[in-house]
PDB file of N, CA and C in Angstrom:
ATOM      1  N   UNK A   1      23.858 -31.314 -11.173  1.00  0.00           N
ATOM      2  CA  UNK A   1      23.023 -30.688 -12.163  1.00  0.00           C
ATOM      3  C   UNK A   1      23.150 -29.171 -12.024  1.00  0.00           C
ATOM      4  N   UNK A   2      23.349 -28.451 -12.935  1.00  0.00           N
ATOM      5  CA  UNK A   2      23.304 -27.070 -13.040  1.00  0.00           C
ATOM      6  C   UNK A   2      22.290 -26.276 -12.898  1.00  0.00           C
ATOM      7  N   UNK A   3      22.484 -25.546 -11.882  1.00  0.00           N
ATOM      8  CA  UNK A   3      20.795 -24.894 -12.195  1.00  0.00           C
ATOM      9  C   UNK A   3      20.428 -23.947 -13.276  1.00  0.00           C
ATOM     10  N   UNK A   4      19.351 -23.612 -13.202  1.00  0.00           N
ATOM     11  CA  UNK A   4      18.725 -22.934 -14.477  1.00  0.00           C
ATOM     12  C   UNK A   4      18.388 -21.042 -13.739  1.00  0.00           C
ATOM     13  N   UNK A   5      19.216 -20.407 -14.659  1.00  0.00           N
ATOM     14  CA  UNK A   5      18.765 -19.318 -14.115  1.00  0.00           C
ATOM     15  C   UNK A   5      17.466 -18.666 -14.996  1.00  0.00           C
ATOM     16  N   UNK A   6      17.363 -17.428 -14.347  1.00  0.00           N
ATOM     17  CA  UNK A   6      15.913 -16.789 -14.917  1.00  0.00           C
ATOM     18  C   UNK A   6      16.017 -16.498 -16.758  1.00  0.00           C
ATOM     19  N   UNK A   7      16.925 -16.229 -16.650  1.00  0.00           N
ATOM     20  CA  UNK A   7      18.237 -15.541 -17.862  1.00  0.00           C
ATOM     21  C   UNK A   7      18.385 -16.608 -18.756  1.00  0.00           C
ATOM     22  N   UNK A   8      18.417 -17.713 -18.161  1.00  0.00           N
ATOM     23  CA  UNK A   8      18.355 -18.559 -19.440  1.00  0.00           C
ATOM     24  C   UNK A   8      17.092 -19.430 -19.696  1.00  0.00           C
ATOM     25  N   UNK A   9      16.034 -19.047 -18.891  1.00  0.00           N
ATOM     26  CA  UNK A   9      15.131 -19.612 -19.597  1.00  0.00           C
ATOM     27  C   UNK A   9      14.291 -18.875 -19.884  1.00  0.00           C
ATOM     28  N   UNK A  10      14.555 -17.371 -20.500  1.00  0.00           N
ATOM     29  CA  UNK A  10      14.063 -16.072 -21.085  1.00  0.00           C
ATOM     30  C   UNK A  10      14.592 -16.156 -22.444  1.00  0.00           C
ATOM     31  N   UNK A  11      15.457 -16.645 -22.200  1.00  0.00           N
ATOM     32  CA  UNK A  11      16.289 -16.742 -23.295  1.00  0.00           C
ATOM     33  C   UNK A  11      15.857 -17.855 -24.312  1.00  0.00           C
ATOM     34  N   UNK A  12      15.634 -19.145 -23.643  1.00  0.00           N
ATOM     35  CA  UNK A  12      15.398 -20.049 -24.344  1.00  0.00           C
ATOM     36  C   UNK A  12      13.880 -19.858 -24.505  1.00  0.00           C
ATOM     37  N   UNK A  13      12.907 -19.303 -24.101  1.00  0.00           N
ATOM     38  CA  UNK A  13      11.241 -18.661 -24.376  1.00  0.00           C
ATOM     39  C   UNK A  13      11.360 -17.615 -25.582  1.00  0.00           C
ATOM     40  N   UNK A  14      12.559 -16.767 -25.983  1.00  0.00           N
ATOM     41  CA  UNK A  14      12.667 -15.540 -26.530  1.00  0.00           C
ATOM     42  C   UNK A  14      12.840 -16.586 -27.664  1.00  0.00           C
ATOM     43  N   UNK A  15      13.900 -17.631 -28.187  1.00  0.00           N
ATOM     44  CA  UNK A  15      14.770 -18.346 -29.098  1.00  0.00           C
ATOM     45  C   UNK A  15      13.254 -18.760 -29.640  1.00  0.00           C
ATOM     46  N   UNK A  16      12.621 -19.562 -28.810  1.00  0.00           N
ATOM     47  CA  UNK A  16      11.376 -20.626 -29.459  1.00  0.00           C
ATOM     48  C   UNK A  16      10.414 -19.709 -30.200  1.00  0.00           C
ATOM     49  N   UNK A  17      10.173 -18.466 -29.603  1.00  0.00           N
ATOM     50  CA  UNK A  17       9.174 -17.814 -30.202  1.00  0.00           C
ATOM     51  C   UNK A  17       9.603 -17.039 -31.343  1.00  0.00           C
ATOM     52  N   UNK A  18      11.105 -16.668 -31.693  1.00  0.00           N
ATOM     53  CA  UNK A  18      11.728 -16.501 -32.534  1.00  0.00           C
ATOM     54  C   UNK A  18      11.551 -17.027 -33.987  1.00  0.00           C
ATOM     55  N   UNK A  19      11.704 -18.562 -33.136  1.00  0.00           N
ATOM     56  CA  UNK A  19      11.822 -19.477 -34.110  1.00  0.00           C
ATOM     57  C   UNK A  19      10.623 -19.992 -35.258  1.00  0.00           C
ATOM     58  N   UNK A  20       9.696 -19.883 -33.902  1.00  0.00           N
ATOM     59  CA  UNK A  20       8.296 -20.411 -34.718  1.00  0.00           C
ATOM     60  C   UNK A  20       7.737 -19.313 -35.731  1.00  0.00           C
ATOM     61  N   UNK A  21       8.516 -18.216 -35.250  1.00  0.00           N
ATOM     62  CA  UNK A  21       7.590 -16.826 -36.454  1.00  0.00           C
ATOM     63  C   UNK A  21       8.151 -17.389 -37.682  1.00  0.00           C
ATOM     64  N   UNK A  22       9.026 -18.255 -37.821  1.00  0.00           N
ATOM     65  CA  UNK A  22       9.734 -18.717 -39.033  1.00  0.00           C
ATOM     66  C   UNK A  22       8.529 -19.409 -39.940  1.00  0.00           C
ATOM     67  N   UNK A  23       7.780 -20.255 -39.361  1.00  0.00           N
ATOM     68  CA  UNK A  23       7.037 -21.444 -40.178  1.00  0.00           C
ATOM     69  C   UNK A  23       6.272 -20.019 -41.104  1.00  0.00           C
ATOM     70  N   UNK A  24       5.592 -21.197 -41.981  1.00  0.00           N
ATOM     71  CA  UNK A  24       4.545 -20.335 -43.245  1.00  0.00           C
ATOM     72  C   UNK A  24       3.356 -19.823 -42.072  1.00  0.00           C
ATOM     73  N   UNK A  25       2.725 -19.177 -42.786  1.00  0.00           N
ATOM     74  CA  UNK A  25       1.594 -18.286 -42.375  1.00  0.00           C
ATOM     75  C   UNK A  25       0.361 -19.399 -42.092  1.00  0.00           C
ATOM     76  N   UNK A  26       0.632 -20.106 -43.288  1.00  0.00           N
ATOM     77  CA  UNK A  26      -1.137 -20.211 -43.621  1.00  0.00           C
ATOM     78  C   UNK A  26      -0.643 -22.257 -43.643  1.00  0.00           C
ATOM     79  N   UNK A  27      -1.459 -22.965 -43.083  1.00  0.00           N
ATOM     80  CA  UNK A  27      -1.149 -24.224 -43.426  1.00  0.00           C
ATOM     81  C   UNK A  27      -2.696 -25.085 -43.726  1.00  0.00           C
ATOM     82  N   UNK A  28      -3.057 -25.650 -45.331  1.00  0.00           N
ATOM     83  CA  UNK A  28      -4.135 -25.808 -45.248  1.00  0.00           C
ATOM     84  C   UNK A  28      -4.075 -27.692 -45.071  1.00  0.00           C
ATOM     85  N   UNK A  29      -4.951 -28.447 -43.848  1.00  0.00           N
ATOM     86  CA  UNK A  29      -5.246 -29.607 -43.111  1.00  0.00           C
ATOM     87  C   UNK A  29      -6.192 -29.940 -44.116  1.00  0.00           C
ATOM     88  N   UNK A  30      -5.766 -31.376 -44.248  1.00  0.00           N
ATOM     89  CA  UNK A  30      -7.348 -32.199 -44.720  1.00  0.00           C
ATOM     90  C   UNK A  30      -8.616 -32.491 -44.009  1.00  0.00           C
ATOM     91  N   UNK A  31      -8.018 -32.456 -42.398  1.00  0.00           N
ATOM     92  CA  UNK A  31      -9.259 -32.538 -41.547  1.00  0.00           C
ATOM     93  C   UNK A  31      -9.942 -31.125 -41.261  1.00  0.00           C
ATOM     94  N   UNK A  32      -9.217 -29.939 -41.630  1.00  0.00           N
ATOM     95  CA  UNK A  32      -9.824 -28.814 -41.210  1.00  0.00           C
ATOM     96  C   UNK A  32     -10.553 -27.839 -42.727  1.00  0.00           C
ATOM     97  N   UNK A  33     -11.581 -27.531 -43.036  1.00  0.00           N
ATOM     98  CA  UNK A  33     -11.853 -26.932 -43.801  1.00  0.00           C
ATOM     99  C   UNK A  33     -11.456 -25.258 -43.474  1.00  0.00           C
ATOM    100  N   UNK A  34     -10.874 -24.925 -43.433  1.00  0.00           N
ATOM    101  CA  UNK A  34     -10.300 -23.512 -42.698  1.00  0.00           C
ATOM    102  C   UNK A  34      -8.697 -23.285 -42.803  1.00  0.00           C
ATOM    103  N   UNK A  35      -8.106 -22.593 -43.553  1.00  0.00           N
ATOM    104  CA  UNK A  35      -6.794 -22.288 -43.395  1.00  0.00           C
ATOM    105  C   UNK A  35      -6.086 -22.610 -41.507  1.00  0.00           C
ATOM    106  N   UNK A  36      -5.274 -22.969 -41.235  1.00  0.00           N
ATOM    107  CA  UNK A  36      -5.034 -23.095 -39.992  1.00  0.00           C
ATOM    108  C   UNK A  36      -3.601 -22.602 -39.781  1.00  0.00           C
ATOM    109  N   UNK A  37      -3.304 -21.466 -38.711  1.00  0.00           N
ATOM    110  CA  UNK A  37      -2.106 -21.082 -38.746  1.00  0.00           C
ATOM    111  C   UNK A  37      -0.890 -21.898 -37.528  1.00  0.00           C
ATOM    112  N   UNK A  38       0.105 -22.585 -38.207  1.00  0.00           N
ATOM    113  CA  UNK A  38       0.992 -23.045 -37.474  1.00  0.00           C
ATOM    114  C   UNK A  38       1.639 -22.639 -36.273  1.00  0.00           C
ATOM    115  N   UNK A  39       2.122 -20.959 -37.296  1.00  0.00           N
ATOM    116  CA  UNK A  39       3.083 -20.424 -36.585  1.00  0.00           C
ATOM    117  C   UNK A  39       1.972 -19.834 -35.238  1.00  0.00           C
ATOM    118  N   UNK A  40       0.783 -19.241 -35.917  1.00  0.00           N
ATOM    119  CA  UNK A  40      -0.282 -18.813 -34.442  1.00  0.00           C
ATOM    120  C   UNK A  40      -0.656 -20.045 -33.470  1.00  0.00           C
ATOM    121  N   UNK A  41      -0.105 -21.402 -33.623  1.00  0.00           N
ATOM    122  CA  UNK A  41      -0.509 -22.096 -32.894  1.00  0.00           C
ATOM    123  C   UNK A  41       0.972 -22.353 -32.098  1.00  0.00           C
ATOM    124  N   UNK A  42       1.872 -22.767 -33.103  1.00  0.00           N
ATOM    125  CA  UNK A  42       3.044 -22.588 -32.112  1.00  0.00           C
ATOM    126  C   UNK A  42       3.417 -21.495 -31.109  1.00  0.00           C
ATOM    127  N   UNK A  43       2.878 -20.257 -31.123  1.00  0.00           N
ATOM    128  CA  UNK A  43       3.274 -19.419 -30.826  1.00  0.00           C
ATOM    129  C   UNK A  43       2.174 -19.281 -29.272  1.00  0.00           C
ATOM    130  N   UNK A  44       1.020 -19.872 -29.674  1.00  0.00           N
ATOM    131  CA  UNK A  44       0.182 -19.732 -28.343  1.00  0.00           C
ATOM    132  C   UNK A  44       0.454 -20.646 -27.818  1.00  0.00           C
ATOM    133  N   UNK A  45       1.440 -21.622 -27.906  1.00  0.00           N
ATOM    134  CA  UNK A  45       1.825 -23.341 -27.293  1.00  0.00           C
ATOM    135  C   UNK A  45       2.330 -23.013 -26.083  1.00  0.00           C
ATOM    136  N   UNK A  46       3.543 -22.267 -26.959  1.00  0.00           N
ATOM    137  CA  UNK A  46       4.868 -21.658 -26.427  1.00  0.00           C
ATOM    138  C   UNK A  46       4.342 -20.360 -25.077  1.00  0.00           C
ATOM    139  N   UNK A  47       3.402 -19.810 -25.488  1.00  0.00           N
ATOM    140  CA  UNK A  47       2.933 -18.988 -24.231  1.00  0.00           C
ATOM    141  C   UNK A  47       2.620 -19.495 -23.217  1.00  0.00           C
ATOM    142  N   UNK A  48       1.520 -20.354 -23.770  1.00  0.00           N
ATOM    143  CA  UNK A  48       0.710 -21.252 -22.684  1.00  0.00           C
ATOM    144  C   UNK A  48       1.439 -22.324 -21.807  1.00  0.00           C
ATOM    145  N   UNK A  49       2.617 -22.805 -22.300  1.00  0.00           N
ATOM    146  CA  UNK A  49       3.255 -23.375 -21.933  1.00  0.00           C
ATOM    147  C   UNK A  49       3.987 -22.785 -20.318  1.00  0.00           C
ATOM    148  N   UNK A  50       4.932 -21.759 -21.032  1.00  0.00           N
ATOM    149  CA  UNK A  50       5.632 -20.769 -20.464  1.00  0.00           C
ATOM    150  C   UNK A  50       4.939 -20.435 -18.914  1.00  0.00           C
ATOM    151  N   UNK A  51       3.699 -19.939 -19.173  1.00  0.00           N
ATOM    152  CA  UNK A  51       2.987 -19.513 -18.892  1.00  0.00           C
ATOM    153  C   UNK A  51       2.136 -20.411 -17.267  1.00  0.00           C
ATOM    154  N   UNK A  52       2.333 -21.936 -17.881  1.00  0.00           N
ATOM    155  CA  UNK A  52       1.850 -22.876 -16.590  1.00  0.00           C
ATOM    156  C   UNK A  52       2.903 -22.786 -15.706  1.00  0.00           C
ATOM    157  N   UNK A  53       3.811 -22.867 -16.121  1.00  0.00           N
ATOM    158  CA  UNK A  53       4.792 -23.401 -15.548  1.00  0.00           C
ATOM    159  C   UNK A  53       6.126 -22.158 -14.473  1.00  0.00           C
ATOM    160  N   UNK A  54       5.382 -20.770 -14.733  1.00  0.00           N
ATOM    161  CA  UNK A  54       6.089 -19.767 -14.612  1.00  0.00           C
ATOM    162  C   UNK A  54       6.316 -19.946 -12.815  1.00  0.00           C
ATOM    163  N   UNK A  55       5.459 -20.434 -11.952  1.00  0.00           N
ATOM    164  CA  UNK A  55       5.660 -20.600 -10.573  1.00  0.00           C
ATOM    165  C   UNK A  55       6.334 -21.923 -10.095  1.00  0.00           C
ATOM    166  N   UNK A  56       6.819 -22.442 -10.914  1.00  0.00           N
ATOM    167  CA  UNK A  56       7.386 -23.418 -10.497  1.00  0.00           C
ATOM    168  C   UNK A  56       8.794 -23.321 -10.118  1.00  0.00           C
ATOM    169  N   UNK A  57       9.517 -23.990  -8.906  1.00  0.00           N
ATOM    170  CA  UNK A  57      10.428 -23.768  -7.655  1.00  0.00           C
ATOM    171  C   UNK A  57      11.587 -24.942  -7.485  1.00  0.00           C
ATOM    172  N   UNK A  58      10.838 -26.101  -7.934  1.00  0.00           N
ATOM    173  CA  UNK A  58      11.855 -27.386  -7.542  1.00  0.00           C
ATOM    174  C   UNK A  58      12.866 -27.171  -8.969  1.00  0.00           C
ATOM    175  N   UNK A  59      14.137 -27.026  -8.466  1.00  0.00           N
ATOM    176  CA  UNK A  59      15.212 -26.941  -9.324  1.00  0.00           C
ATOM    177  C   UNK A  59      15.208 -28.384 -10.257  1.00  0.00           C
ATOM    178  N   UNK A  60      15.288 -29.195 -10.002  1.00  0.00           N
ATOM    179  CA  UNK A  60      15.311 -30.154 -10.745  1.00  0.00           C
ATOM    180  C   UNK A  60      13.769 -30.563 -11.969  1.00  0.00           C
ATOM    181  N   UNK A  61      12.908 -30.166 -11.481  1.00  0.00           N
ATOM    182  CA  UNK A  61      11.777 -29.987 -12.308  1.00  0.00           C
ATOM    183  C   UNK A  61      11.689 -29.027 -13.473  1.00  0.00           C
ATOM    184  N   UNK A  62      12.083 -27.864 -12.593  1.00  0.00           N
ATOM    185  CA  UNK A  62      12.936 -26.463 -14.011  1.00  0.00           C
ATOM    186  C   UNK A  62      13.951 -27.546 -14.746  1.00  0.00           C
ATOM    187  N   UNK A  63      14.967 -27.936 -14.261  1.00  0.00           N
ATOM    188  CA  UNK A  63      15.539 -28.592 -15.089  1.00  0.00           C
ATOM    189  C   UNK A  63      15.058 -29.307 -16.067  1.00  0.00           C
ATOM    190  N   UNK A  64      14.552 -30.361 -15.757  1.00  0.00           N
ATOM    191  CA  UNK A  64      13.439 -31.325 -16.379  1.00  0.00           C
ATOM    192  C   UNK A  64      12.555 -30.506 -17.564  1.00  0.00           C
ATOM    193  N   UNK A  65      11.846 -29.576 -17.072  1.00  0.00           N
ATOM    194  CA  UNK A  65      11.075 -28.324 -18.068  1.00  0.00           C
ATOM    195  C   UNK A  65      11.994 -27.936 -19.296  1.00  0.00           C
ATOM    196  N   UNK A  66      12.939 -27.204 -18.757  1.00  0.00           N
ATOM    197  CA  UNK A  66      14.118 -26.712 -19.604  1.00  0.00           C
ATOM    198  C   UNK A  66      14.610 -27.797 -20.397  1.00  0.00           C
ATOM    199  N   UNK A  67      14.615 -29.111 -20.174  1.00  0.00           N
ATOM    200  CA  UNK A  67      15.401 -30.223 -21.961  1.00  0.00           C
ATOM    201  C   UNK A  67      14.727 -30.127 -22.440  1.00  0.00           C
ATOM    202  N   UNK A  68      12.821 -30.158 -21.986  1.00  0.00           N
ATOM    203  CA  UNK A  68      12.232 -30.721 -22.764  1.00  0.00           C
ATOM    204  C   UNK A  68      11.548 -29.158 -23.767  1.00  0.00           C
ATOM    205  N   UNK A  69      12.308 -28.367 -23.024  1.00  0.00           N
ATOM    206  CA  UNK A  69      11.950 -26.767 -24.169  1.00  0.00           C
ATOM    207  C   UNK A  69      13.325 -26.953 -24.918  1.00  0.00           C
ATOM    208  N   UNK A  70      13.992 -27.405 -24.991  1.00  0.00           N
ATOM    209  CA  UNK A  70      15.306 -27.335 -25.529  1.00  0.00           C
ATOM    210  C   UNK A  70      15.026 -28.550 -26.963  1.00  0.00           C
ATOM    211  N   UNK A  71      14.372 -29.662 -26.202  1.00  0.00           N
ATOM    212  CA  UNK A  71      14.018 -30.513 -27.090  1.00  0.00           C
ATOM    213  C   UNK A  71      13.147 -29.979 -28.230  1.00  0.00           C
ATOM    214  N   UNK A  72      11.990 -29.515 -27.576  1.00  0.00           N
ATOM    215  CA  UNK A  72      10.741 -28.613 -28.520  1.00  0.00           C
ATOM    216  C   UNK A  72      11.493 -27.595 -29.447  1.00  0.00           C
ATOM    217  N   UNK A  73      12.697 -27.336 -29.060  1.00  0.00           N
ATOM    218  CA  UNK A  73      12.957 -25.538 -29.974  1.00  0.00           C
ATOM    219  C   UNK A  73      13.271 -26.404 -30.937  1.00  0.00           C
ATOM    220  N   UNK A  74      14.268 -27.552 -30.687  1.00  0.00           N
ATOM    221  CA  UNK A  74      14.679 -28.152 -32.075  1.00  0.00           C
ATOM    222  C   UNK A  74      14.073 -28.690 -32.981  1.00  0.00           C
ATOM    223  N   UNK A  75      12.587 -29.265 -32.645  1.00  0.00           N
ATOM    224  CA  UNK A  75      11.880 -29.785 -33.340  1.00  0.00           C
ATOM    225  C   UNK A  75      11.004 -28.912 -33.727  1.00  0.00           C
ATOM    226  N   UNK A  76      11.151 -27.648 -33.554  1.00  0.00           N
ATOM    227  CA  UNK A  76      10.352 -26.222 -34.174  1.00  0.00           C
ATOM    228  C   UNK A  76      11.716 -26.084 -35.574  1.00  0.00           C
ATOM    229  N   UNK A  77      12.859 -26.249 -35.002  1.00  0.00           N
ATOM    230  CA  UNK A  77      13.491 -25.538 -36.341  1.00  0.00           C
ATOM    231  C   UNK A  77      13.841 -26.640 -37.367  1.00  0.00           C
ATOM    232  N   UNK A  78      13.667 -28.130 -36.800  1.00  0.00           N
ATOM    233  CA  UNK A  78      13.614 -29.180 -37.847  1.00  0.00           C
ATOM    234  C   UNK A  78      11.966 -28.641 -38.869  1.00  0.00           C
ATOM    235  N   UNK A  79      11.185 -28.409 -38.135  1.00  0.00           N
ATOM    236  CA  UNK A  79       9.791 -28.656 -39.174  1.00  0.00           C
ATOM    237  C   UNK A  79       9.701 -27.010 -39.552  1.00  0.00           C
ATOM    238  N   UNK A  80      10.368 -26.218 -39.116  1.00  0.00           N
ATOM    239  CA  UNK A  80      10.359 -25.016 -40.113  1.00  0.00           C
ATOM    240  C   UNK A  80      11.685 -25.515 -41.389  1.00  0.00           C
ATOM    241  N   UNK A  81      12.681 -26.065 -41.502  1.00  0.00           N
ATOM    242  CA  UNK A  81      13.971 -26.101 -42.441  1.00  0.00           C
ATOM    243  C   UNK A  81      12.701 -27.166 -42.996  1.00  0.00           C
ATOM    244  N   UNK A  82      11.939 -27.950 -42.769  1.00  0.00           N
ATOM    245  CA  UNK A  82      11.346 -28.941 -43.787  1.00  0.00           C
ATOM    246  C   UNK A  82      10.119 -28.314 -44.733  1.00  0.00           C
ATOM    247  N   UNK A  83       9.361 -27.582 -43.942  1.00  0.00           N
ATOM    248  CA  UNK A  83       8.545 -26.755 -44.477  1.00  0.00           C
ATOM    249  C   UNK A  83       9.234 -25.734 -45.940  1.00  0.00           C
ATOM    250  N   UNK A  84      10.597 -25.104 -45.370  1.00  0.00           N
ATOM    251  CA  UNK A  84      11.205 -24.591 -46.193  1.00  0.00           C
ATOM    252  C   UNK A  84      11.894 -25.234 -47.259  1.00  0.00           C
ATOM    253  N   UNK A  85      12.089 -26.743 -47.245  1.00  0.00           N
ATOM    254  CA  UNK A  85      12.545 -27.256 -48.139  1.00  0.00           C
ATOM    255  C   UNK A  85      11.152 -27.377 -49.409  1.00  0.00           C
ATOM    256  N   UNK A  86      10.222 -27.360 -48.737  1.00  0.00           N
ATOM    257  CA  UNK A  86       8.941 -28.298 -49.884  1.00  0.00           C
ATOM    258  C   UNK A  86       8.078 -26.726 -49.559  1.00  0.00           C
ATOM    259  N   UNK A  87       8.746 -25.998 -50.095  1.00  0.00           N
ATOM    260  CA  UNK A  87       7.502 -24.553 -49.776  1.00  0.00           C
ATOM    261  C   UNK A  87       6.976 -24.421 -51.142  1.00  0.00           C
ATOM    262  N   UNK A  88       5.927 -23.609 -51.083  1.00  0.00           N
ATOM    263  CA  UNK A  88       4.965 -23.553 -52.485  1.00  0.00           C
ATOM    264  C   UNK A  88       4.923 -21.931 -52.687  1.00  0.00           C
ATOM    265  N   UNK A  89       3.891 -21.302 -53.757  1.00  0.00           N
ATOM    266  CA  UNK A  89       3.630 -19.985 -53.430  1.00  0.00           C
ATOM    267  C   UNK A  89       2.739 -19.474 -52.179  1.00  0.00           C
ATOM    268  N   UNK A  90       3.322 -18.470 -52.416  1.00  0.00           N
ATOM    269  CA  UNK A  90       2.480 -18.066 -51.408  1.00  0.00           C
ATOM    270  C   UNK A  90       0.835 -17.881 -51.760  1.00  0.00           C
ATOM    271  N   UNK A  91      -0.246 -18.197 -50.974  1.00  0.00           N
ATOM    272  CA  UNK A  91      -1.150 -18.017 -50.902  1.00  0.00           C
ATOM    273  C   UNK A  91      -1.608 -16.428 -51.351  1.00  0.00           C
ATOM    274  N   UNK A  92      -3.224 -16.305 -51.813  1.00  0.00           N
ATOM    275  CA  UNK A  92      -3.695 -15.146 -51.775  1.00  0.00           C
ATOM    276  C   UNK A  92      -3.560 -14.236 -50.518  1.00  0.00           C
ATOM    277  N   UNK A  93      -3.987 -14.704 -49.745  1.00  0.00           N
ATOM    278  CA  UNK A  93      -4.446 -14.095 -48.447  1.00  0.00           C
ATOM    279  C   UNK A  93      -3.047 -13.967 -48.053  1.00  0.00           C
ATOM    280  N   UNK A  94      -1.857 -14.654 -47.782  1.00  0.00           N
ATOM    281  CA  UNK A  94      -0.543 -13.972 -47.468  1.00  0.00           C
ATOM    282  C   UNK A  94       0.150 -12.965 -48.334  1.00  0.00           C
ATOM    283  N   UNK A  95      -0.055 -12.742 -49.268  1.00  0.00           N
ATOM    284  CA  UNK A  95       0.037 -11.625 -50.254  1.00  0.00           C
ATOM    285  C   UNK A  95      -0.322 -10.496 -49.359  1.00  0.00           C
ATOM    286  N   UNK A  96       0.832  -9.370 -48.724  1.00  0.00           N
ATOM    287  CA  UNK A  96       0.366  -8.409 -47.389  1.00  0.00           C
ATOM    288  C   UNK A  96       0.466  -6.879 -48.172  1.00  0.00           C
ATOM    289  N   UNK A  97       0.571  -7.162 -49.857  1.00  0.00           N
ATOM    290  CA  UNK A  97       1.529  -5.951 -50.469  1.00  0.00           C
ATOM    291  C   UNK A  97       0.282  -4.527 -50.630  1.00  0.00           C
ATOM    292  N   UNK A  98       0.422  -3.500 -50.437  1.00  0.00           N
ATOM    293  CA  UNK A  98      -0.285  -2.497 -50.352  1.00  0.00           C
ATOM    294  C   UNK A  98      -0.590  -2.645 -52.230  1.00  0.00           C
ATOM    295  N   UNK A  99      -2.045  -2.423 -52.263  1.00  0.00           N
ATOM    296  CA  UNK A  99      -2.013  -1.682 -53.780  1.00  0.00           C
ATOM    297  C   UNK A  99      -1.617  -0.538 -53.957  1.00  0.00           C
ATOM    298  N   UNK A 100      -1.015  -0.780 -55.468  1.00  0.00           N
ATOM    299  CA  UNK A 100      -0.937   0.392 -56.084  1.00  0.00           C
ATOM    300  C   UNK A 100      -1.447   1.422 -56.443  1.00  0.00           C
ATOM    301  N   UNK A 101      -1.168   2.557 -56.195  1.00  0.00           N
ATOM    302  CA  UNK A 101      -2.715   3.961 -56.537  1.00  0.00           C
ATOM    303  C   UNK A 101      -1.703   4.779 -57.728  1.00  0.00           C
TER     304      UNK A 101
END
């Protein structure tokens, strides 16, 4: 098994969070009365994630960590390309455009 250097799993933390700024802004749930943001949830996943796991030592466990972030990035850029296939307008509230004076 190959080990995992620091370098590439900066890399693969940099790619995911990349990735998720992709999804829409605003995603409105039937169970949630409240706009709910994807990409702000993917994005605190991906920290928090990162984040447990940052002291961890057994090479093979990094390993183990690392498919299953490898697995996650892809299934971030499958449900952003699907999102983008069936996208709508944009919402009021994502509308970021300065008025006109």
């Amino acid at each position: 098994m190959a080990a995992t250097s620091r370098a590439q799993v900066l890399d693969l933390y940099r790619a995911m969070l990349r990735e998720s700024k992709h999804f829409n802004a605003y995603n409105y749930s039937s169970s949630f009365p409240w706009p709910c943001s994807q990409r702000m949830y993917a994005v605190r996943r991906i920290r928090d994630a990162f984040r447990e796991n940052k002291n961890v030592k057994d090479p093979v466990e990094i390993q183990n960590l690392v498919n299953k972030a490898k697995r996650d990035l892809e299934i971030i850029r499958r449900q952003v390309h699907i999102g983008q296939l069936y996208s709508t307008d944009k919402l009021v509230i994502e509308n970021q455009e300065k008025p006109r004076t």
